[in-house]
N, C-alpha and C. Protein backbone atom coordinates (compact mmCIF):
# COMPACT_ATOMS: atom_id res chain seq x y z
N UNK A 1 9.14 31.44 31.78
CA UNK A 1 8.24 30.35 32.08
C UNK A 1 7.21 30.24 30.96
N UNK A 2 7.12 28.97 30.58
CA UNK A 2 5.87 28.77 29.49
C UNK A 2 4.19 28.74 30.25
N UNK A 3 3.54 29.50 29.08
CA UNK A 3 2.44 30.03 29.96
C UNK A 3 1.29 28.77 29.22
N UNK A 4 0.31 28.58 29.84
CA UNK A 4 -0.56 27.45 28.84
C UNK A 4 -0.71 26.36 29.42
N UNK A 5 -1.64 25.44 28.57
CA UNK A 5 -1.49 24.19 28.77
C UNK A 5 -0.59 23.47 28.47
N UNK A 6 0.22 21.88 29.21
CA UNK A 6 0.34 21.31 28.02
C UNK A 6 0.31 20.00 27.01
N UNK A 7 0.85 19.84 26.21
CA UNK A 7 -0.07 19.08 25.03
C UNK A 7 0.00 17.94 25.66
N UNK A 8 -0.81 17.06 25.44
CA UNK A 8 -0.86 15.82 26.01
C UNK A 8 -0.16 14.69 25.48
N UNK A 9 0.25 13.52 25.65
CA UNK A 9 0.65 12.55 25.01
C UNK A 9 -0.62 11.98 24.22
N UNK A 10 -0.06 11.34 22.46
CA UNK A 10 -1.13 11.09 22.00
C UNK A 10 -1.38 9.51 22.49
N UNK A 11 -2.51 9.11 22.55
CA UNK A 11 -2.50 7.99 22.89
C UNK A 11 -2.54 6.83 21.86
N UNK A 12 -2.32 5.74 22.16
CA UNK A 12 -2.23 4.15 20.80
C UNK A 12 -3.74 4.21 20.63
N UNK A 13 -5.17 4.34 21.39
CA UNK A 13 -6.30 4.33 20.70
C UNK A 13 -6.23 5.02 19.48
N UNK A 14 -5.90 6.69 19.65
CA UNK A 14 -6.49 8.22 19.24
C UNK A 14 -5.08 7.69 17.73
N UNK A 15 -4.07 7.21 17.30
CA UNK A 15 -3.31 6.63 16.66
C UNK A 15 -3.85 5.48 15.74
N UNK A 16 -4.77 4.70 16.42
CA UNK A 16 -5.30 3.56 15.56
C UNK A 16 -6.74 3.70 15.02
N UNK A 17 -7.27 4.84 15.84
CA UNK A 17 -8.23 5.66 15.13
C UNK A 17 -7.62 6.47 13.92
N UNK A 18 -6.94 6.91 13.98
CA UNK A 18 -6.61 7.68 13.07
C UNK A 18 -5.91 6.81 11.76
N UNK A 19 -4.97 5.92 12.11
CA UNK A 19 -4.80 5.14 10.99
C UNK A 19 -6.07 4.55 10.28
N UNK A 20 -7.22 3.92 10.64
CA UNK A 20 -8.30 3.59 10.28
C UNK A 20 -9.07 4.51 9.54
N UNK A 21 -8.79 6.13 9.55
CA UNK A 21 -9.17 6.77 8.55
C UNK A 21 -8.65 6.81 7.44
N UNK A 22 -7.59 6.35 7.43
CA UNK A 22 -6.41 6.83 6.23
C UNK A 22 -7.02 6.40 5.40
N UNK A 23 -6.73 7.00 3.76
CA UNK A 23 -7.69 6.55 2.57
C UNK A 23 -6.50 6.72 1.46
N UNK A 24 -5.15 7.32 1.69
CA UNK A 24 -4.18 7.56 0.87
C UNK A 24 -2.72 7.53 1.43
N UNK A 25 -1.98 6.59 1.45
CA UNK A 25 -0.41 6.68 1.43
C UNK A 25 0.17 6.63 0.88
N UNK A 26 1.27 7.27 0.50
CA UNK A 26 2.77 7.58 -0.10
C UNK A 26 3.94 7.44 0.36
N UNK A 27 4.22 6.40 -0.34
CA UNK A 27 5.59 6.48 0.75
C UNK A 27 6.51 5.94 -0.83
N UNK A 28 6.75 6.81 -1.95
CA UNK A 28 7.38 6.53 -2.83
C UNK A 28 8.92 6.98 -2.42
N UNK A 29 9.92 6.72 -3.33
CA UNK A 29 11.58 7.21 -3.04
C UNK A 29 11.84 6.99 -0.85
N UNK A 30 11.11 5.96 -0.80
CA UNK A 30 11.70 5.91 1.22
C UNK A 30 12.36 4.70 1.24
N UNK A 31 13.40 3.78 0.09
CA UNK A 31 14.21 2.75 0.21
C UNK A 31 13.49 1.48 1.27
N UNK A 32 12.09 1.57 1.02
CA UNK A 32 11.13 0.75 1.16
C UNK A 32 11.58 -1.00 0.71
N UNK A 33 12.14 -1.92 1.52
CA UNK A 33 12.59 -3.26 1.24
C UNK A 33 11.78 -4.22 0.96
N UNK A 34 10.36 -3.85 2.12
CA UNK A 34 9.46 -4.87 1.67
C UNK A 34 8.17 -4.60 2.10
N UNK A 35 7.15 -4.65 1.61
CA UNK A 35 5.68 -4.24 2.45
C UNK A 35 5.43 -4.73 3.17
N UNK A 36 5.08 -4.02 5.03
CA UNK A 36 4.70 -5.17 6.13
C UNK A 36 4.22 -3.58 6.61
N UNK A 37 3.98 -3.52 8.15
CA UNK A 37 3.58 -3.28 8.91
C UNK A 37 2.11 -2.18 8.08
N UNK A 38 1.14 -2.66 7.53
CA UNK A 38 0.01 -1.89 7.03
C UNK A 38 -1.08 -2.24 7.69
N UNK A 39 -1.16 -2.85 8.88
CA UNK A 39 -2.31 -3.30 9.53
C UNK A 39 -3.12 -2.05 10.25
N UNK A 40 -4.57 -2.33 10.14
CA UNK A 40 -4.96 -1.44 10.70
C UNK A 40 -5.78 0.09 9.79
N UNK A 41 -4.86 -0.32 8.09
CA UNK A 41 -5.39 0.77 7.58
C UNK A 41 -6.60 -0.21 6.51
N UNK A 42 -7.64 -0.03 7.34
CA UNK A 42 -8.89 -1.11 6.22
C UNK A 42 -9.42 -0.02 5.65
N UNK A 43 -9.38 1.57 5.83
CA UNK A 43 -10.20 2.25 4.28
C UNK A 43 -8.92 2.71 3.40
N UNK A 44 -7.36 2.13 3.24
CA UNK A 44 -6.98 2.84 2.69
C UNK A 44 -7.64 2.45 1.44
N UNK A 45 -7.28 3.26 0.35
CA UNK A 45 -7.86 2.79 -1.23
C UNK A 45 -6.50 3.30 -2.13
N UNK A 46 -5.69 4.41 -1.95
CA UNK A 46 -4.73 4.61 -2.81
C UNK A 46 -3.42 3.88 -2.34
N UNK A 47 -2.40 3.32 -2.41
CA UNK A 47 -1.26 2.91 -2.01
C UNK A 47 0.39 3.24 -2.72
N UNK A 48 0.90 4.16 -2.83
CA UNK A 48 1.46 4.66 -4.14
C UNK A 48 3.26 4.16 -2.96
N UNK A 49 4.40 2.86 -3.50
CA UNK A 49 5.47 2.15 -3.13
C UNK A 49 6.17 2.51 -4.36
N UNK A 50 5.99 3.29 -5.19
CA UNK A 50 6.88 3.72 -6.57
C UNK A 50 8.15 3.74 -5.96
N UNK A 51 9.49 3.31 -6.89
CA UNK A 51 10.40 4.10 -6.61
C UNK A 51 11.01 3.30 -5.40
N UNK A 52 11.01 1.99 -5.31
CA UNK A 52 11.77 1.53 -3.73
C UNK A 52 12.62 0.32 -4.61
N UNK A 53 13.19 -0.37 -3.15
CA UNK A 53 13.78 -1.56 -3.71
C UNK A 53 12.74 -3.04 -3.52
N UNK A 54 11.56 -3.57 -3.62
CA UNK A 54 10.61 -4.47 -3.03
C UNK A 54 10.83 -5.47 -4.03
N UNK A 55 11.09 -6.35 -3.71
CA UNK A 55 11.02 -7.53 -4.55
C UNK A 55 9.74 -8.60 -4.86
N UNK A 56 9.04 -8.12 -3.66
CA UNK A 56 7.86 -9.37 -3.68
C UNK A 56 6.63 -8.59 -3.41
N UNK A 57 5.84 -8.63 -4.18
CA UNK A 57 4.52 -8.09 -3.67
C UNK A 57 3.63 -9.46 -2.49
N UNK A 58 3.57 -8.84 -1.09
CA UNK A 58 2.87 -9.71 -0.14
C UNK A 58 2.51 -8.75 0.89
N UNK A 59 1.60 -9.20 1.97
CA UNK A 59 1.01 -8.52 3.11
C UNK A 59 0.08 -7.53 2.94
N UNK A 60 -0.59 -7.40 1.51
CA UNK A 60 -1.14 -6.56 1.49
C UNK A 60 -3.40 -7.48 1.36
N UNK A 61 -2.84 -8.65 1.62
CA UNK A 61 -4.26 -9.29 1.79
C UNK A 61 -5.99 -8.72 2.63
N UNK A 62 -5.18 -7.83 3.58
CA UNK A 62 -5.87 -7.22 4.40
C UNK A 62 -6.59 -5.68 3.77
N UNK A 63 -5.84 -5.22 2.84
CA UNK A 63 -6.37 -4.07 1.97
C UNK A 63 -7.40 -3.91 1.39
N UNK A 64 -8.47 -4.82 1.59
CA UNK A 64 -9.50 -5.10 0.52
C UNK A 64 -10.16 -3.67 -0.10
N UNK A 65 -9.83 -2.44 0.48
CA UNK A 65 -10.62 -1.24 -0.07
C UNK A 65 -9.87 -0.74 -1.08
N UNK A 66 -8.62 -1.08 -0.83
CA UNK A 66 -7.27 -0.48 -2.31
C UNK A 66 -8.31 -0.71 -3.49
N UNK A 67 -7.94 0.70 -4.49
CA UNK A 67 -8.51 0.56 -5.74
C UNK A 67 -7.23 1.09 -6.29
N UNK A 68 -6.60 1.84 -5.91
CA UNK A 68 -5.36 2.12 -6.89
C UNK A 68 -3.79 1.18 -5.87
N UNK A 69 -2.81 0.51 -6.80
CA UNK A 69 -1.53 0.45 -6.48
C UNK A 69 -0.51 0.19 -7.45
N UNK A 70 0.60 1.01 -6.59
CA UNK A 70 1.70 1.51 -7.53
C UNK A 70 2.87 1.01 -7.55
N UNK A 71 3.46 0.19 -7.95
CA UNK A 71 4.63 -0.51 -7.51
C UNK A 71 5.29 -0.52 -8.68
N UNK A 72 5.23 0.83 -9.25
CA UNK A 72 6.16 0.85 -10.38
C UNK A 72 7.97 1.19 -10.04
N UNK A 73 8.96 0.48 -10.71
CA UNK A 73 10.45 1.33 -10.46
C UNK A 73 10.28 0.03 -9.15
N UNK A 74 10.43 -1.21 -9.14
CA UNK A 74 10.93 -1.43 -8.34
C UNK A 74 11.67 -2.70 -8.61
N UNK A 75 12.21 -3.67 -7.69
CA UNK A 75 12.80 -5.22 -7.96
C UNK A 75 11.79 -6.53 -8.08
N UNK A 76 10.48 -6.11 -8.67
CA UNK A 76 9.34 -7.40 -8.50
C UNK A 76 9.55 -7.93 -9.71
N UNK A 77 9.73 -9.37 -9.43
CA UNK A 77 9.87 -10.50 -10.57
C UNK A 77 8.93 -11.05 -10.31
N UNK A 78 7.70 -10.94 -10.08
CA UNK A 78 6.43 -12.01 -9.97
C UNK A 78 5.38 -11.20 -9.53
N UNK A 79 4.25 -11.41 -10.17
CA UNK A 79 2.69 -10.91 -9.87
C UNK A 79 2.31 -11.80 -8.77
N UNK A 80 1.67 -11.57 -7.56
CA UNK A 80 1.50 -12.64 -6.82
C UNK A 80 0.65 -11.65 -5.29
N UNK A 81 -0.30 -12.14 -4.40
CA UNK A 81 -0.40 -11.68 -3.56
C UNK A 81 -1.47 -10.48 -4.08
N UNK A 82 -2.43 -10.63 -5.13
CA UNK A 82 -3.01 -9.42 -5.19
C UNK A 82 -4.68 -10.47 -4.87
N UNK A 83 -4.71 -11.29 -4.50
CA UNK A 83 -5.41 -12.25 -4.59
C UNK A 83 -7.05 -11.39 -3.80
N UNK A 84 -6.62 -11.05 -2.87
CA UNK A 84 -7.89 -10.26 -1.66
C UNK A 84 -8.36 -9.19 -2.60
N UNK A 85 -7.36 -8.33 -3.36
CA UNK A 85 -7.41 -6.91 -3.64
C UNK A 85 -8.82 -7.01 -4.29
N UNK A 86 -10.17 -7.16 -5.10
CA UNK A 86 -11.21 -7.04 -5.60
C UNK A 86 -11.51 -5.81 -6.46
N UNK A 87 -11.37 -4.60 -5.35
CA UNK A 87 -11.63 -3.55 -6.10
C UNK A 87 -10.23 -2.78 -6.65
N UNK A 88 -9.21 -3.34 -7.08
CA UNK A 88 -8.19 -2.72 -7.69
C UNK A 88 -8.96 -2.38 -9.07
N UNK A 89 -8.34 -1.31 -9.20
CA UNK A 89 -8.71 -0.73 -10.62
C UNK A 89 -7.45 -0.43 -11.31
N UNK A 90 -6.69 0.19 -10.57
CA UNK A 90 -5.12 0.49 -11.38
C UNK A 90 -3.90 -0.03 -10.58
N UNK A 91 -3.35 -0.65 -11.23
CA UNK A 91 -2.44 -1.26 -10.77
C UNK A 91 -1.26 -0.78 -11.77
N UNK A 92 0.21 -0.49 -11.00
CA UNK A 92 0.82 0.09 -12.15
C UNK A 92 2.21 -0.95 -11.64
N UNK A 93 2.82 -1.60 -12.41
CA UNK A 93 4.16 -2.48 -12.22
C UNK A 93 5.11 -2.16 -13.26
N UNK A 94 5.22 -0.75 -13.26
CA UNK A 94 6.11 -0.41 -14.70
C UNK A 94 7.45 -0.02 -14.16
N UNK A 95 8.56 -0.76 -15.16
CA UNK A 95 9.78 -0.84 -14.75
C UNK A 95 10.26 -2.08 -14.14
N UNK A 96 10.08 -3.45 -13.72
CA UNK A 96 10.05 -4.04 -12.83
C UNK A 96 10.75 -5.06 -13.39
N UNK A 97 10.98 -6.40 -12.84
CA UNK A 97 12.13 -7.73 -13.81
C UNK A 97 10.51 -8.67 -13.77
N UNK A 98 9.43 -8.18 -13.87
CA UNK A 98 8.29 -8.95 -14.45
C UNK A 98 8.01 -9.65 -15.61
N UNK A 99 8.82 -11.07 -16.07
CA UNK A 99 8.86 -11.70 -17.10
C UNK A 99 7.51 -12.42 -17.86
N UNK A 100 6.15 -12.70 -16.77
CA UNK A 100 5.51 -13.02 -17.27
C UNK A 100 4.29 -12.64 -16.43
N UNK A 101 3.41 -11.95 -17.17
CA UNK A 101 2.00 -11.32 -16.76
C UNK A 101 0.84 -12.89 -16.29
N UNK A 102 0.73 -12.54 -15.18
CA UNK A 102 0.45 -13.82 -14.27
C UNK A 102 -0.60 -13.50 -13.10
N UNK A 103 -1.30 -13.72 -12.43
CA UNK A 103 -1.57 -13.44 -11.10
C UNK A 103 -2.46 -12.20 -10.89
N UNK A 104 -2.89 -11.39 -11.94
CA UNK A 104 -4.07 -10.46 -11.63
C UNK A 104 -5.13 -10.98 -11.73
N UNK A 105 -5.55 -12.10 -12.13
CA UNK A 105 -7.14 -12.64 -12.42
C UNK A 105 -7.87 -13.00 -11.08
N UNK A 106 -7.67 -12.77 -9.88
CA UNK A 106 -9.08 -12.24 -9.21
C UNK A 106 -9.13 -10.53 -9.56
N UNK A 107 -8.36 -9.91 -10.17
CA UNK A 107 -8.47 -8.41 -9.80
C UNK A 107 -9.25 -7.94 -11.33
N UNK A 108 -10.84 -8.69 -10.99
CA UNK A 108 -11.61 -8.04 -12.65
C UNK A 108 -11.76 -7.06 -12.89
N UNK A 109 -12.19 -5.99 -12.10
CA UNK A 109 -12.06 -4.32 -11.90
C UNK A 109 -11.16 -4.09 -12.29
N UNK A 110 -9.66 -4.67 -12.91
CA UNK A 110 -8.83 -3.87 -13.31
C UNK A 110 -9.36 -2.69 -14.63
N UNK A 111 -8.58 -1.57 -14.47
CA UNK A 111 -9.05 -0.90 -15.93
C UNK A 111 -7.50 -0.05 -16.44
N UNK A 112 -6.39 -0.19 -15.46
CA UNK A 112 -5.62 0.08 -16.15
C UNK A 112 -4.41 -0.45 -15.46
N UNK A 113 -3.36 -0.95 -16.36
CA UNK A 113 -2.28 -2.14 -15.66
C UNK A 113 -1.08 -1.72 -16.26
C-alpha cells in the first residue's frame, strides 16, 4: 500500500499562472509547422523555433516583451508579422528562402539580424 498523500491534479489556473511567468522557450529541432498556440505567455522575451519546417512568420503579435527571436534553418520566404515586436533586439533568419530584406522597420532596437 502507498503510504502519503496524494498529488493533486494541477489545475488550468496554477498552468496559466505559470505560463505567464515564462521568460524563455525552446522548442528548436520539434518539426514545428507553424507558430500558433503562444497565448498567454506576455513576459516571454527569448523565443528560440531554430531548426523546424515554418514557412511564415505570424501569431506572434501578442509577444510584445520578445527581445530575442530565432527562426534560423527554416522554410521562411518573407519578413512579415514582426510588426508588435518593439523590443526585438536579435532577430536571427539565417538559412531561410528570404529573397528580400523587408519588414523589420518597426523593430528599431534591432542590434543584431
Amino acid at each position: 500500500a502507498l503510504r502519503g498523500s496524494v498529488p493533486q491534479p494541477v489545475t488550468d489556473a496554477e498552468i496559466l499562472d505559470t505560463i505567464a511567468e515564462v521568460t524563455e522557450l525552446r522548442l528548436s529541432f520539434k518539426d514545428v509547422l507553424k507558430i500558433d498556440n503562444l497565448q498567454g505567455f506576455q513576459t516571454l522575451q527569448v523565443l528560440c523555433l531554430d531548426n523546424n519546417i515554418i514557412k511564415n512568420i505570424n501569431n506572434l503579435d501578442h509577444l510584445v516583451s520578445l527581445t530575442w527571436l530565432d527562426l534560423s534553418f527554416n522554410c521562411i520566404r518573407e519578413i512579415s508579422g514582426l510588426d508588435n515586436l518593439l523590443k526585438l533586439t536579435d532577430l536571427s533568419l539565417f538559412n531561410n528562402m528570404i529573397t528580400n530584406i523587408a519588414g523589420i522597420e518597426p523593430c528599431n532596437h534591432l542590434q543584431c539580424l
